[in-house]
Structures are given as C-alpha cells and as structure tokens.
N, C-alpha and C. Protein backbone atom coordinates (compact mmCIF):
# COMPACT_ATOMS: atom_id res chain seq x y z
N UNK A 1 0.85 -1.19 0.00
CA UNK A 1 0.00 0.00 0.00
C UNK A 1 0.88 1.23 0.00
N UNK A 2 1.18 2.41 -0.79
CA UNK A 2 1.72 3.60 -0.86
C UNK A 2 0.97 4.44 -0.02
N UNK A 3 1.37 5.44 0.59
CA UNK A 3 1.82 6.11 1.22
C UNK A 3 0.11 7.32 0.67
N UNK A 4 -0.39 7.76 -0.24
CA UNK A 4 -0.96 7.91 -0.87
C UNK A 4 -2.19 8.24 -0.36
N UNK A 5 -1.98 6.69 -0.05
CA UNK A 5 -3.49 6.39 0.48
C UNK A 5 -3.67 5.96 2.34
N UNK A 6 -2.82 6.43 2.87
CA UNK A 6 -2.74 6.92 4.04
C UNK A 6 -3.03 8.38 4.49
N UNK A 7 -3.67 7.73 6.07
CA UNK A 7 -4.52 9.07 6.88
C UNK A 7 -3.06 9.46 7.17
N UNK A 8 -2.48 10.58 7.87
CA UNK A 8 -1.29 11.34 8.57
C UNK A 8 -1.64 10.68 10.35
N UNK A 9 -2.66 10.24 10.75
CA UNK A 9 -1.89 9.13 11.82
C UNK A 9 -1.90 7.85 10.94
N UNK A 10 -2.33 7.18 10.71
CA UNK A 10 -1.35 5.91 9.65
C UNK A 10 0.36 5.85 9.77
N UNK A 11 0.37 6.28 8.76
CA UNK A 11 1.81 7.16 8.40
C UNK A 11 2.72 7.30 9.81
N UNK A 12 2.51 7.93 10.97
CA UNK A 12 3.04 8.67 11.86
C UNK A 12 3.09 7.19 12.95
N UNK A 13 2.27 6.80 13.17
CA UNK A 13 1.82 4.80 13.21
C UNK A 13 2.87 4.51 13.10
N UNK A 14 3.06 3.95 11.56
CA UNK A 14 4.27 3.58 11.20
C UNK A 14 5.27 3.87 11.17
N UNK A 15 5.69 4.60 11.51
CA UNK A 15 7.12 4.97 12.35
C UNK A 15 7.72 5.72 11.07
N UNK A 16 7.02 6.37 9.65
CA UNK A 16 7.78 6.60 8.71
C UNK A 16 8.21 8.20 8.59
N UNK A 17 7.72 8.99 9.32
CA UNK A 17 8.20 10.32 9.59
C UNK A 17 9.47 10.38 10.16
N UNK A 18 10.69 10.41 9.77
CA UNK A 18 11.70 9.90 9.87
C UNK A 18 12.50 10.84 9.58
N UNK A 19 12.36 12.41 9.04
CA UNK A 19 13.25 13.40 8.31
C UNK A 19 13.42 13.23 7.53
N UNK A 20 13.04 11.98 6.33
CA UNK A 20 12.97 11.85 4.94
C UNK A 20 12.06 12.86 4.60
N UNK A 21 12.40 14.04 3.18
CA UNK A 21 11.53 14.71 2.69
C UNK A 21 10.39 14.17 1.69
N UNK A 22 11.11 13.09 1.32
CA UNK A 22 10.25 12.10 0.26
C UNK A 22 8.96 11.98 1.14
N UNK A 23 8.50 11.61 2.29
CA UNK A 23 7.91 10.86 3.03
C UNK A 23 6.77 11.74 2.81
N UNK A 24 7.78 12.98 3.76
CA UNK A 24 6.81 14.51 3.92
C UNK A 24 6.04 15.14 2.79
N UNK A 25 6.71 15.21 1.66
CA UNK A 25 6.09 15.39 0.19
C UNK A 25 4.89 14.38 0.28
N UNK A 26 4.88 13.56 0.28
CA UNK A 26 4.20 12.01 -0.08
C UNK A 26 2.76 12.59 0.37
N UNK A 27 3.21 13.31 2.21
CA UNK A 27 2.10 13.43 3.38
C UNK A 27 1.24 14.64 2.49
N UNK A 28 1.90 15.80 2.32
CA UNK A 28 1.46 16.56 1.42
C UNK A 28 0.42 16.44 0.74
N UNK A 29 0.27 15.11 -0.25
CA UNK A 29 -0.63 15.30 -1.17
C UNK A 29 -1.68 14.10 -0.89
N UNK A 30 -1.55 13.65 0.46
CA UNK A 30 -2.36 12.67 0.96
C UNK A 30 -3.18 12.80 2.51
N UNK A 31 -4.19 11.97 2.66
CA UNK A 31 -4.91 12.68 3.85
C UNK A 31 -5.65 13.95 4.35
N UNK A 32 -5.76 14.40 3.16
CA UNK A 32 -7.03 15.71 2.80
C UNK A 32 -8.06 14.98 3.46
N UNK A 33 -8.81 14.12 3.00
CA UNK A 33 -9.98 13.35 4.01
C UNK A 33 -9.80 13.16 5.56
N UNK A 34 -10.56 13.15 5.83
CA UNK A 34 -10.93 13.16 7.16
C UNK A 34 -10.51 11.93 7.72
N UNK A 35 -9.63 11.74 8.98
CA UNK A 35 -9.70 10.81 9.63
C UNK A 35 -10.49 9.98 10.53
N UNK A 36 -10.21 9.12 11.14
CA UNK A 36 -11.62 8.19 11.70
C UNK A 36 -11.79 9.20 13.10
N UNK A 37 -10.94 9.78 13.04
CA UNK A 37 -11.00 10.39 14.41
C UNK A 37 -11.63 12.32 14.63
N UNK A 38 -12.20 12.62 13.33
CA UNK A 38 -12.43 13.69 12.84
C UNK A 38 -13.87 14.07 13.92
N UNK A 39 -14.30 15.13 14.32
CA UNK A 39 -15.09 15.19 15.31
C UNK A 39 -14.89 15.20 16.77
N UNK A 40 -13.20 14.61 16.63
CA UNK A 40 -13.03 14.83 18.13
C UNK A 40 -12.90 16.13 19.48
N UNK A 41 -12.05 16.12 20.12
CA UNK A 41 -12.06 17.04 21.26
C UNK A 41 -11.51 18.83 20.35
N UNK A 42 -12.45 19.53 20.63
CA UNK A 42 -12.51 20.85 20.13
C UNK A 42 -12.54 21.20 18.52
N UNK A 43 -13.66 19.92 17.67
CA UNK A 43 -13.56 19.94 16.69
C UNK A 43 -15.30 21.12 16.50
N UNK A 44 -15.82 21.77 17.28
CA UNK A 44 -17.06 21.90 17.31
C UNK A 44 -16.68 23.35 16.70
N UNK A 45 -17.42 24.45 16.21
CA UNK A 45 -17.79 25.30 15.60
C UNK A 45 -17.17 26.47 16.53
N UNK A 46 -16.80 27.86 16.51
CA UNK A 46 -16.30 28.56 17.14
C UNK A 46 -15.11 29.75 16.42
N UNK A 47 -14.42 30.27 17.18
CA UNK A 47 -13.48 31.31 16.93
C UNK A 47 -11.99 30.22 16.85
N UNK A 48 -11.14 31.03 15.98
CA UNK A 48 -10.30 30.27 15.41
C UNK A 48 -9.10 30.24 16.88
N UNK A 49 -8.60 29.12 17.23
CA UNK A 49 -7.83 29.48 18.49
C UNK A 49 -6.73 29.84 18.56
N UNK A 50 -5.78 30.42 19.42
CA UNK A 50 -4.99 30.77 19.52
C UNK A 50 -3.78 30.02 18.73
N UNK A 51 -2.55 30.69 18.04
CA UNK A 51 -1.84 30.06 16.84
C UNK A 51 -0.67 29.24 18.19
N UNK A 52 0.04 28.05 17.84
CA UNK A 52 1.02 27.43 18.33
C UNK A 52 1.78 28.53 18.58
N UNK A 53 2.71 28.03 20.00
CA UNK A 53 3.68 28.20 20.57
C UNK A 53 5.07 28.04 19.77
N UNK A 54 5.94 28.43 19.48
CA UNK A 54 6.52 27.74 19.37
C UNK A 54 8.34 27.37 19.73
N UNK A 55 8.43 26.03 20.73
CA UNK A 55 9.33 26.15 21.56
C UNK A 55 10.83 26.05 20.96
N UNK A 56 11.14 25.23 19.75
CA UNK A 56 12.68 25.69 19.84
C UNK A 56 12.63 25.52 18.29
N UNK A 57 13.24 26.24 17.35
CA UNK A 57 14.29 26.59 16.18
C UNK A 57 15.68 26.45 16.10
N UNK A 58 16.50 25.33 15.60
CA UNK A 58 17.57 25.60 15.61
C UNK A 58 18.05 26.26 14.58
N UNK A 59 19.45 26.74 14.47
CA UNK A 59 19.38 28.04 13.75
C UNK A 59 20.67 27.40 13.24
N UNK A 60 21.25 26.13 13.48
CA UNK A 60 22.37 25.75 12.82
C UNK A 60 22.12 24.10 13.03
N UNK A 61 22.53 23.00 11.45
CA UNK A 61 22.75 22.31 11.30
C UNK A 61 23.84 21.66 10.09
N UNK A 62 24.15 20.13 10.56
CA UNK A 62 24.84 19.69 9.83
C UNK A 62 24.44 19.23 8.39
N UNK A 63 24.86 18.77 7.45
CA UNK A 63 24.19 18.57 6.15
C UNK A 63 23.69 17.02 6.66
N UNK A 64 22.87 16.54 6.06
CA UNK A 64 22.32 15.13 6.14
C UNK A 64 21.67 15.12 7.53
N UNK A 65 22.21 15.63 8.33
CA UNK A 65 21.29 15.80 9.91
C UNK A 65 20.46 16.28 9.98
N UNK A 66 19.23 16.03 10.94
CA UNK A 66 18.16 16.42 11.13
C UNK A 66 18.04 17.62 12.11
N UNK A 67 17.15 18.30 11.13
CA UNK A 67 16.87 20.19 11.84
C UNK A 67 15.19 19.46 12.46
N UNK A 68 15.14 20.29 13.67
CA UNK A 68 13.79 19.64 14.08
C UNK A 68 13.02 20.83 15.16
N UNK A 69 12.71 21.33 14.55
CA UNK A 69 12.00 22.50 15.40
C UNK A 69 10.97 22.11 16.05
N UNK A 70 10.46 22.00 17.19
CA UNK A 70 8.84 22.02 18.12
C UNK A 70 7.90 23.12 18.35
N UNK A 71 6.87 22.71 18.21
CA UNK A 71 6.28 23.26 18.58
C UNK A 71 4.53 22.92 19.60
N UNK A 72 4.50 23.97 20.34
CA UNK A 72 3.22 23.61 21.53
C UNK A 72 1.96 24.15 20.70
N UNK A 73 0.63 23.47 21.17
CA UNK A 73 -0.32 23.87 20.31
C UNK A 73 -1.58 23.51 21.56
N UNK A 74 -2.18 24.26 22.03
CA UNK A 74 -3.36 24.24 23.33
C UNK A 74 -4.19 22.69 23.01
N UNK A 75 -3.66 22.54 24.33
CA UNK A 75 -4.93 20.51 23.66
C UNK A 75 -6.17 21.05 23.61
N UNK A 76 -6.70 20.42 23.01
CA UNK A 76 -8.07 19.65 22.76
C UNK A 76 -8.33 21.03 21.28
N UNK A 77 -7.07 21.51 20.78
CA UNK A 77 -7.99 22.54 19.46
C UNK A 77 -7.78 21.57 18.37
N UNK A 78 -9.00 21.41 17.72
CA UNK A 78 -9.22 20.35 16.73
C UNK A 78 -8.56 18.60 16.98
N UNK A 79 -8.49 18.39 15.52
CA UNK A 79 -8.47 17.05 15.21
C UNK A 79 -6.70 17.20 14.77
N UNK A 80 -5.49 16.85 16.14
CA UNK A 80 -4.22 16.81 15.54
C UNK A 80 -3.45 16.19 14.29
N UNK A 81 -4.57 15.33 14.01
CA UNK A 81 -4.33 13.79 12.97
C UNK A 81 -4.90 14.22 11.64
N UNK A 82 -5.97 15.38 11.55
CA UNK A 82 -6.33 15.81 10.07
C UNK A 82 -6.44 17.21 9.86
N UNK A 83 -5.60 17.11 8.92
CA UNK A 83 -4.96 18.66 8.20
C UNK A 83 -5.74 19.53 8.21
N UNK A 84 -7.12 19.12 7.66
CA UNK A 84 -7.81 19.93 6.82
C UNK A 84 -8.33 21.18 8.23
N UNK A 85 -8.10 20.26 9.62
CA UNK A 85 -8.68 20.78 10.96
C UNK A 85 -7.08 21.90 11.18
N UNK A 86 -6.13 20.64 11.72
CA UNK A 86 -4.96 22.01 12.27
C UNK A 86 -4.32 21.43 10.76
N UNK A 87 -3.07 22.43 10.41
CA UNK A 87 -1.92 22.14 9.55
C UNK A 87 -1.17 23.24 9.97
N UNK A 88 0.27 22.42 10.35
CA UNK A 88 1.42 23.13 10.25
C UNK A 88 2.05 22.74 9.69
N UNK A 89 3.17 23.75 8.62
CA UNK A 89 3.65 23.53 7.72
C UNK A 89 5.25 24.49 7.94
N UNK A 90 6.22 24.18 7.02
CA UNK A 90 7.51 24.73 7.04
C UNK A 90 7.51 24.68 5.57
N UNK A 91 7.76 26.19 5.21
CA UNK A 91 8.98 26.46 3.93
C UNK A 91 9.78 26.47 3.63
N UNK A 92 10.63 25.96 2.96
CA UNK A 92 11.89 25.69 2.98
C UNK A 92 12.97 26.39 1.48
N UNK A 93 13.60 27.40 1.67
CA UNK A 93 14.16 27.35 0.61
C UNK A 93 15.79 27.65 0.29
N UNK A 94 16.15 26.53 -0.57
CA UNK A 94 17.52 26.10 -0.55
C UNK A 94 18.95 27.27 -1.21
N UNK A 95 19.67 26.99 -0.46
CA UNK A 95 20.77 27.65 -1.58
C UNK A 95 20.68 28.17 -2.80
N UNK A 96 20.20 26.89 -3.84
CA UNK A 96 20.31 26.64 -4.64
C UNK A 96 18.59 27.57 -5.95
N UNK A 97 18.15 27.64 -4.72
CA UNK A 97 16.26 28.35 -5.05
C UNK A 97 15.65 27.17 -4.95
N UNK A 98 15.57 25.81 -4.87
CA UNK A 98 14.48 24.55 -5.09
C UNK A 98 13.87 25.30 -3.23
N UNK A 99 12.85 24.55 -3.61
CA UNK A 99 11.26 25.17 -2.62
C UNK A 99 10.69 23.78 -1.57
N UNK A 100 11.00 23.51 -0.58
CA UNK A 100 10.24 22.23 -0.52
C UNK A 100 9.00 22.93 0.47
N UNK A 101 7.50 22.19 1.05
CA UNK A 101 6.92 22.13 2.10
C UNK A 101 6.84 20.90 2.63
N UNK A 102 7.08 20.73 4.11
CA UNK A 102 7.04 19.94 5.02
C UNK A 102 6.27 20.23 6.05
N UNK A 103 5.40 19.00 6.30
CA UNK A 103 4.34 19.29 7.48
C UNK A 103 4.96 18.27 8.74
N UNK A 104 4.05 19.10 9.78
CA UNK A 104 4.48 19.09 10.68
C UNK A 104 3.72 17.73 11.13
N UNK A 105 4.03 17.29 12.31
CA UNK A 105 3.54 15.84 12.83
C UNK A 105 2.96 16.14 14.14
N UNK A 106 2.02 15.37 14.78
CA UNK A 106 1.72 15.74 16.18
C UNK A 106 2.30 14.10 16.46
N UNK A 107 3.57 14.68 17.93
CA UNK A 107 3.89 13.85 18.52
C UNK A 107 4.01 13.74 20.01
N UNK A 108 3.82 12.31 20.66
CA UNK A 108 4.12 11.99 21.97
C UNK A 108 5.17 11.10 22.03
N UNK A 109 5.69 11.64 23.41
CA UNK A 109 7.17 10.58 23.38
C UNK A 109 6.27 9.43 24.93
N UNK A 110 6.75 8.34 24.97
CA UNK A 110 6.16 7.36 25.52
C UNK A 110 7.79 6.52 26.37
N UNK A 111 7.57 6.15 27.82
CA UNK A 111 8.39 5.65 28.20
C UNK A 111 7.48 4.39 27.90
N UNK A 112 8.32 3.03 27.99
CA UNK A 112 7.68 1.27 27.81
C UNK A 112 8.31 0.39 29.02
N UNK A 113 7.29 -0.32 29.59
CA UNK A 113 7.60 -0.96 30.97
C UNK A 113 6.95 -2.37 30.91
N UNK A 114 6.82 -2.73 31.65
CA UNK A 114 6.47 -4.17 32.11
C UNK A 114 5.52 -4.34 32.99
N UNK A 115 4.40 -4.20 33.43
CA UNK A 115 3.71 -4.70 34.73
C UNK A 115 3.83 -5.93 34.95
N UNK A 116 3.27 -6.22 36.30
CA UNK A 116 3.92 -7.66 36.98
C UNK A 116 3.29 -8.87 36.11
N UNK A 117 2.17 -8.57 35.29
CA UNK A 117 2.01 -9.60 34.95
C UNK A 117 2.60 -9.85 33.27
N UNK A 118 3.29 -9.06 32.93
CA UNK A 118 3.89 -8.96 31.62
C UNK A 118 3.36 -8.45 30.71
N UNK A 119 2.23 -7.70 30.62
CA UNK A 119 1.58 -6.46 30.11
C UNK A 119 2.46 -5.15 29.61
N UNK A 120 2.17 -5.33 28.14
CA UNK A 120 3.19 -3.81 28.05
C UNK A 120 2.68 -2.86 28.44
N UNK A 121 3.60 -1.57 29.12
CA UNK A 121 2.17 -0.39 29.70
C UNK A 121 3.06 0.89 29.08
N UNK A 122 2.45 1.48 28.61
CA UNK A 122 3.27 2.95 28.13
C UNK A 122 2.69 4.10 28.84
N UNK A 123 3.93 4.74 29.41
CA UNK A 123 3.15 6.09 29.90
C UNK A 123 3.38 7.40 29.38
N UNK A 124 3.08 8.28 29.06
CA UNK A 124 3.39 9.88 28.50
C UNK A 124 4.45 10.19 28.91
N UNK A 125 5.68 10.74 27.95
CA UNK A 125 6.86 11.35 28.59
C UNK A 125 6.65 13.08 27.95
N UNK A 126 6.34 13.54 29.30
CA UNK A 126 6.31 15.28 28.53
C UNK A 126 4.62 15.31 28.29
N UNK A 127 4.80 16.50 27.74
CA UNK A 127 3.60 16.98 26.90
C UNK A 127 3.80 16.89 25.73
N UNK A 128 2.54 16.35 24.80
CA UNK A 128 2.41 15.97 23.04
C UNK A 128 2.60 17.72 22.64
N UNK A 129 3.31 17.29 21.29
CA UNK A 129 4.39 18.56 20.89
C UNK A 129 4.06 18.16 19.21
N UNK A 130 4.17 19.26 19.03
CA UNK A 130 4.51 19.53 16.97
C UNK A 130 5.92 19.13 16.77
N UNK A 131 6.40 18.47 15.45
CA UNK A 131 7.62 18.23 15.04
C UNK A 131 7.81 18.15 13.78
N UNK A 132 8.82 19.11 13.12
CA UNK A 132 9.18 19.05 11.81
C UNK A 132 10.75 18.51 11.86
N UNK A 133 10.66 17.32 10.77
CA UNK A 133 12.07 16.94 10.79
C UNK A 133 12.29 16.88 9.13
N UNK A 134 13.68 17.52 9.03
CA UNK A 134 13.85 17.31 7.82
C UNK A 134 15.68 17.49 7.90
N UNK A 135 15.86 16.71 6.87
CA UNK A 135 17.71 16.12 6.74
C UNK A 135 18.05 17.20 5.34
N UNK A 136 18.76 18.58 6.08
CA UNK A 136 19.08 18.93 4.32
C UNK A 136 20.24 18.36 3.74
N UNK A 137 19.63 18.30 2.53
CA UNK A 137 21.07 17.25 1.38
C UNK A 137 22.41 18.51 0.69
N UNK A 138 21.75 19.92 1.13
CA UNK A 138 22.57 21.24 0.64
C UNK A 138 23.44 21.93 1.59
N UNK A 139 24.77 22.07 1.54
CA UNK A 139 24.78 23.17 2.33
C UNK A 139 24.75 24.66 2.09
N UNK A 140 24.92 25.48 2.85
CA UNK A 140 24.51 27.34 2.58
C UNK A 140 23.52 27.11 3.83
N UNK A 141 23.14 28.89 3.24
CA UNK A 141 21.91 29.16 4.01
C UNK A 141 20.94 29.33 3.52
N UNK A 142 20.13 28.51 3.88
CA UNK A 142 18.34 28.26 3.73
C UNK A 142 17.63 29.28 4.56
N UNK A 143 16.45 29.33 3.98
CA UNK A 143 15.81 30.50 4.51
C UNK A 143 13.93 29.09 4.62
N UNK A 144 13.35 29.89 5.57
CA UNK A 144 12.08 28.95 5.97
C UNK A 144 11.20 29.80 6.91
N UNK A 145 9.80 29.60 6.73
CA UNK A 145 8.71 29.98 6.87
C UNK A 145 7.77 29.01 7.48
N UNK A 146 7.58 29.17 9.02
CA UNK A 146 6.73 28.45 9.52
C UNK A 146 5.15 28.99 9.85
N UNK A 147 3.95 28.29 9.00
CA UNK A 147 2.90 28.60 9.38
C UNK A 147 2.55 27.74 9.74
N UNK A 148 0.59 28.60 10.38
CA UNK A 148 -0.17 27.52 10.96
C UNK A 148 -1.79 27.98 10.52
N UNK A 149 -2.34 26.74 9.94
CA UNK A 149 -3.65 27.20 9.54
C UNK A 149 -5.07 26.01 10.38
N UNK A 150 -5.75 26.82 10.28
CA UNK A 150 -7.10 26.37 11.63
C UNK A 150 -7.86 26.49 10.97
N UNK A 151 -8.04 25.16 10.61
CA UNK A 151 -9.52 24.84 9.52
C UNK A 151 -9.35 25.58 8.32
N UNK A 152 -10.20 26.55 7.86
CA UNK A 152 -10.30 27.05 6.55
C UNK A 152 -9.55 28.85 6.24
N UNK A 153 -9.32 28.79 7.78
CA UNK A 153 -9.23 30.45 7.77
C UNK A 153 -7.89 30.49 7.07
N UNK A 154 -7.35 31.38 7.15
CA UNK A 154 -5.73 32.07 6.18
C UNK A 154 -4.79 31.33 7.27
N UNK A 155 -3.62 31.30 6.59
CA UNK A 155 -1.87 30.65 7.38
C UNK A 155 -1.73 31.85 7.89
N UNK A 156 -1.39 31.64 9.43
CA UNK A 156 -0.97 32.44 10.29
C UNK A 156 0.62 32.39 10.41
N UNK A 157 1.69 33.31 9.74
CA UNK A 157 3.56 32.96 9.77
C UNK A 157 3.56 32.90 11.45
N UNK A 158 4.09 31.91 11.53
CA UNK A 158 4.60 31.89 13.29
C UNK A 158 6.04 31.65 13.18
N UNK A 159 7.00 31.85 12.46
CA UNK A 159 7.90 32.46 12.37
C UNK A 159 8.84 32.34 11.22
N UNK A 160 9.99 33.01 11.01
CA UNK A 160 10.83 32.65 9.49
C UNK A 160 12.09 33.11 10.27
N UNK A 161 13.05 32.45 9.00
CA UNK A 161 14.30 33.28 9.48
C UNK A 161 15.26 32.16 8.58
N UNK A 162 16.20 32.27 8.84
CA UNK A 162 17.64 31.60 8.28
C UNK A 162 17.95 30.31 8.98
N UNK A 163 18.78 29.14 8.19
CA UNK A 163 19.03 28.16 8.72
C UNK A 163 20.04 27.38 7.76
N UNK A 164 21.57 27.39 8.56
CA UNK A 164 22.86 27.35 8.15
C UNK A 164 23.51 25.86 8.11
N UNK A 165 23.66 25.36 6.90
CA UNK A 165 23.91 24.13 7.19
C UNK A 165 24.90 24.07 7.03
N UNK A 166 26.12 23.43 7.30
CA UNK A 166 27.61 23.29 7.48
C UNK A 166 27.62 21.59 6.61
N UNK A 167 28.63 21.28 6.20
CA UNK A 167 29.43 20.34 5.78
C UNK A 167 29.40 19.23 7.09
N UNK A 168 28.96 18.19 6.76
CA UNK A 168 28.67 17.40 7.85
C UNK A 168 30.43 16.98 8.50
N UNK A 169 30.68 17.04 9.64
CA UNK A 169 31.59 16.15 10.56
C UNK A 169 31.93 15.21 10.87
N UNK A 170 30.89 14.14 10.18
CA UNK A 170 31.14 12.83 10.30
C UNK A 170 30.16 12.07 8.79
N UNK A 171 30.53 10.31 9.13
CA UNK A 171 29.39 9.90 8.06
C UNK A 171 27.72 10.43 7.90
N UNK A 172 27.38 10.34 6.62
CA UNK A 172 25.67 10.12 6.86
C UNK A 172 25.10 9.14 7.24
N UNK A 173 23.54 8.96 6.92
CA UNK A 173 23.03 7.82 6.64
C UNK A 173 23.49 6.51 5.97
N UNK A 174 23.06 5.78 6.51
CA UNK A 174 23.38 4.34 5.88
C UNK A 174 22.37 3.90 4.52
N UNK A 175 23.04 3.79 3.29
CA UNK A 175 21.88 3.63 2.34
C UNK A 175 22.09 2.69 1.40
N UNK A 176 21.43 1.66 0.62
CA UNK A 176 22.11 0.34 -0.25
C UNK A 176 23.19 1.11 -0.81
N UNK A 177 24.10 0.86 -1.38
CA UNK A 177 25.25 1.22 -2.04
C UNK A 177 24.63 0.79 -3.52
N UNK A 178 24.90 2.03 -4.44
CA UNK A 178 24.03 2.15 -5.84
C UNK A 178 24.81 1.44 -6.42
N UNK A 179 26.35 0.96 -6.73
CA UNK A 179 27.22 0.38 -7.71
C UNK A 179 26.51 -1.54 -7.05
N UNK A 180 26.65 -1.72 -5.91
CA UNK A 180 26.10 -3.08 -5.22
C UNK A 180 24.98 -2.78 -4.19
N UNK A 181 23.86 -3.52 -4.92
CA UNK A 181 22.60 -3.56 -3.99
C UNK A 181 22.93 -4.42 -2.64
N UNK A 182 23.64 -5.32 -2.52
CA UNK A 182 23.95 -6.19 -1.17
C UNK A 182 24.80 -5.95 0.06
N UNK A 183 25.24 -4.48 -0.44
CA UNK A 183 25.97 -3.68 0.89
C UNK A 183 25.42 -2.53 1.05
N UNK A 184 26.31 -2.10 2.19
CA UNK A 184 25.72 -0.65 2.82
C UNK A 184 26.63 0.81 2.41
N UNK A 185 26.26 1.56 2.07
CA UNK A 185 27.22 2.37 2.25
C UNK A 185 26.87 4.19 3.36
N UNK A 186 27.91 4.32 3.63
CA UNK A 186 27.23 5.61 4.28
C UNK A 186 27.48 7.03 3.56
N UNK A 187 26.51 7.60 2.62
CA UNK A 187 26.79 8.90 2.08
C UNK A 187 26.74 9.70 2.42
C-alpha cells in the first residue's frame, strides 16, 4: 500500500516520519480526508484558536542531519491527525532556489515498561508537541517559513528566518550502495 493512500496518523503509526523529505512530500498530497478520528475534542464550531507556541528553532545544522523544530499547540484545538482541521507547515528554501513544504507531525514521546504480569504499559513522557524533521542534502543558508492554519481560515507565519547548514563532521546515513545492492554504504 503507498503512502498515498494513508490518513497522517497511519503514516506517523508507522514509524515513517523519519526526516525523509520524500515521506513529507508524499504526506502533502495525501490525507485531505478526514480521519476516523475527525469530530473529536474541540472539533465543534467557534473562533479560530490561539496560533502554536513555538518552543525551539535551531538556527544551525549539519548537512544530512536532522533540523527539528517544536512546537506547543493548546490541547483539545481540533483534530491533531487531520490537516484539513490544524496544519502546520515549514517552507523551505535552498541555496540553490528549489522550494520544498514539510508538514508538521503531532507527537508523543512514551516511556515502555512491564507490569507484573507482563503487560506492556506505556506512559506519556512530557507533553504531546509539533515536530518538523527534515535532513538537508545542501549546504549554505536556507531560509524557511513556519505557518499555521485552523480549519479554513488564512496561514498564520509563526515564524521565518535563516538556517545554516555546514558540511557534515562525520558519516551520513546508511543507504544500499548504488554500484552493489547487497551492501551498505554511508553517504
């Protein structure tokens, strides 16, 4: 099944939000429909709510490393899982002029334990947070534009600015090696 035809919790499920931009593109043009979960806590009719917080920007990364900005967003406003309710989004634009958008994810971090009778039990670590991850493949300085839109009304900029990527310090990712599919290589 592609990617396509996945809701944005699906996707986020599957562990594939990963700082791949491919992924994020993919999310982009998928999950306009409503999720099963559409109607939920503060999905009811009203004034548009207050725009995300937002807690950290880094303002310097390595090439191939992941830039990952957070952000806070008041619980219970809309449906976190469908766009069409909240969407946050990042602009991205390269050295070079190429343009990407990347949306943002609603995430919880979860500690995993054991109860006595061997039950997995997960509990909340923190408060559920916005996350944009993305690995740039350029270095220079990029310039990016973070909005946020609430239901149908206009993108609210919640912030822009510059973001400096340096020549990475060590290996990248691990990826098949293109000359031999049966090894690894790190580019």
């Amino acid at each position: 099944m592609g990617t396509e035809n996945w809701t944005r919790r699906e996707v986020v499920a599957h562990g594939l939000l990963v700082g791949a931009v491919t992924m994020t593109e993919g999310l982009n043009g998928c999950a306009r429909r409503r999720s099963a979960d559409a109607g939920g806590p503060g999905s009811g009719s009203g004034a548009a709510p207050a725009p995300p917080r937002v807690l950290t920007i880094p303002a310097f990364v390595e090439k191939g490393r992941t830039w990952e900005p957070s952000l806070s967003l008041e619980p219970g406003i809309g449906n976190p899982f469908d766009p069409a309710e909240v969407d946050l989004s990042c602009a991205l634009r390269s050295p070079s002029g190429r343009s990407l958008t990347i949306a943002a994810f609603y995430y919880q971090g979860y500690t995993r334990s054991q109860d006595a009778g061997g039950a997995q039990v997960l509990q909340p670590l923190g408060a559920p947070e916005w996350l944009l991850r993305f690995a740039p493949q350029e270095t220079g300085l990029w310039t990016y534009v973070l909005s946020y839109r609430y239901r149908n009304a206009t993108p609210v900029v919640l912030a822009r600015g510059d973001l400096e990527v340096s020549e990475a310090s060590g290996p990248g990712y691990v990826r098949v090696d293109p000359a031999d599919p049966h090894r690894f290589v790190d580019l």
